[in-house]
Protein backbone atom coordinates (compact mmCIF):
# COMPACT_ATOMS: atom_id res chain seq x y z
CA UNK A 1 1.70 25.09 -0.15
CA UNK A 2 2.94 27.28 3.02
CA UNK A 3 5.96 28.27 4.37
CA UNK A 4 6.77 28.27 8.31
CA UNK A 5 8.13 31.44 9.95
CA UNK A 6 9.39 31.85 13.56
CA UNK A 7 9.62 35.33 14.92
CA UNK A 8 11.71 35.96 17.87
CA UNK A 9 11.05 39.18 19.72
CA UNK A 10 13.26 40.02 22.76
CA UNK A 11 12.66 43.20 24.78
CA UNK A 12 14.99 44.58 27.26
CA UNK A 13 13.17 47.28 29.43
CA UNK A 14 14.14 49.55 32.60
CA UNK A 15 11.06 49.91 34.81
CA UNK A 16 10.05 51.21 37.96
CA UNK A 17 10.74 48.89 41.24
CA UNK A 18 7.00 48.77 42.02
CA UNK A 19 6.31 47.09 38.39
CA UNK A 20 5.59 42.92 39.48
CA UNK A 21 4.47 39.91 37.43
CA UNK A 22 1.17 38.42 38.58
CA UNK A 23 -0.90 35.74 37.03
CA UNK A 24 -4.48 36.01 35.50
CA UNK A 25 -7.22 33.38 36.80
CA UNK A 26 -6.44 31.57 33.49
CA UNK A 27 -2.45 31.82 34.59
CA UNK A 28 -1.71 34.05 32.45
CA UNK A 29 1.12 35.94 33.16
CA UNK A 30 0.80 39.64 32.94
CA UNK A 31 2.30 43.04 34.81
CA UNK A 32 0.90 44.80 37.64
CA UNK A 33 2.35 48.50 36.92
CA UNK A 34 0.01 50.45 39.12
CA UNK A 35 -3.16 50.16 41.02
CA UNK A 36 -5.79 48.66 38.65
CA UNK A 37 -3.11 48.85 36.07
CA UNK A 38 -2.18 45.69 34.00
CA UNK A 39 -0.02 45.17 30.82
CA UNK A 40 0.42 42.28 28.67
CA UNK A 41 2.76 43.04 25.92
CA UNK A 42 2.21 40.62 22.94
CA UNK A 43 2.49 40.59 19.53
CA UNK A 44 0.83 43.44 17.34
CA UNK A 45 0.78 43.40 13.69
CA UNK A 46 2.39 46.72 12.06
CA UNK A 47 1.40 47.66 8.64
CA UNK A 48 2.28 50.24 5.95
CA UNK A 49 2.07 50.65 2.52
CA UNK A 50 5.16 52.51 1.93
CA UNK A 51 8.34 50.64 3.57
CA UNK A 52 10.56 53.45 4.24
CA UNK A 53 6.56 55.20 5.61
CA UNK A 54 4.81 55.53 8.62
CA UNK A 55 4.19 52.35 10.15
CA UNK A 56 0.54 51.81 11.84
CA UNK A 57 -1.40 49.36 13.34
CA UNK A 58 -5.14 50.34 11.82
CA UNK A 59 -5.49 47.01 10.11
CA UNK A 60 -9.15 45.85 9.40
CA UNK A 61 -11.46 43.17 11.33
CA UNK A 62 -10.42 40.53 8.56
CA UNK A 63 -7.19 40.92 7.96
CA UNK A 64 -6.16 40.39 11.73
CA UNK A 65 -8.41 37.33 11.76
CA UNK A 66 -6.97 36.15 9.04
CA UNK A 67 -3.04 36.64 10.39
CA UNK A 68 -4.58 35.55 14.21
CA UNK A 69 -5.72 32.00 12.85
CA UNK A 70 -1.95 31.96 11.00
CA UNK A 71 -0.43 31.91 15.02
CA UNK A 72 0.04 28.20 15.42
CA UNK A 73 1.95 29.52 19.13
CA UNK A 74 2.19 32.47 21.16
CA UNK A 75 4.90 32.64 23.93
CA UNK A 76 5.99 35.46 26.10
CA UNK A 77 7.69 35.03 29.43
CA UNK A 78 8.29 37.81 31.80
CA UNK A 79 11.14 38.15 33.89
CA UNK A 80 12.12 40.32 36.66
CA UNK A 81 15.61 41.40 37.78
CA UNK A 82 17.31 43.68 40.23
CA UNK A 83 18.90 46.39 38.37
């Protein structure tokens, strides 16, 4: 039997005027922050095996495969404001 978890992740950023959302052939949303310079932020798995340790992303091959074919959705939305 398996359980269903939601994860909401909001991020609130300040970033330079000449940062723009474009779309990927795909249409994909992504951000244009320089010339030849785009970022997609998404999830990334963060492990440790101490709680209250240093938290890392080295994970192997397998175990992201494994929590990749978990994702049932992916959403992120980007939205740009005058500050």
């Amino acid at each position: 039997m398996s359980k269903k978890l939601a994860v909401t992740i909001t991020l609130n950023m300040d970033v330079p005027d000449h940062w723009e959302v474009v779309s990927t052939s795909e249409g994909a949303d992504v951000l244009k922050v320089g010339e030849n310079q785009f970022l997609d932020l998404t999830f990334e798995p963060m492990v440790t095996a101490d709680i209250e340790g240093e938290w890392t992303n080295s994970v192997t091959d397998e175990f992201i495969s494994a929590l990749f074919e978990m994702v049932e959705t992916e959403e992120v939305a980007y939205e740009l404001a005058a500050g």
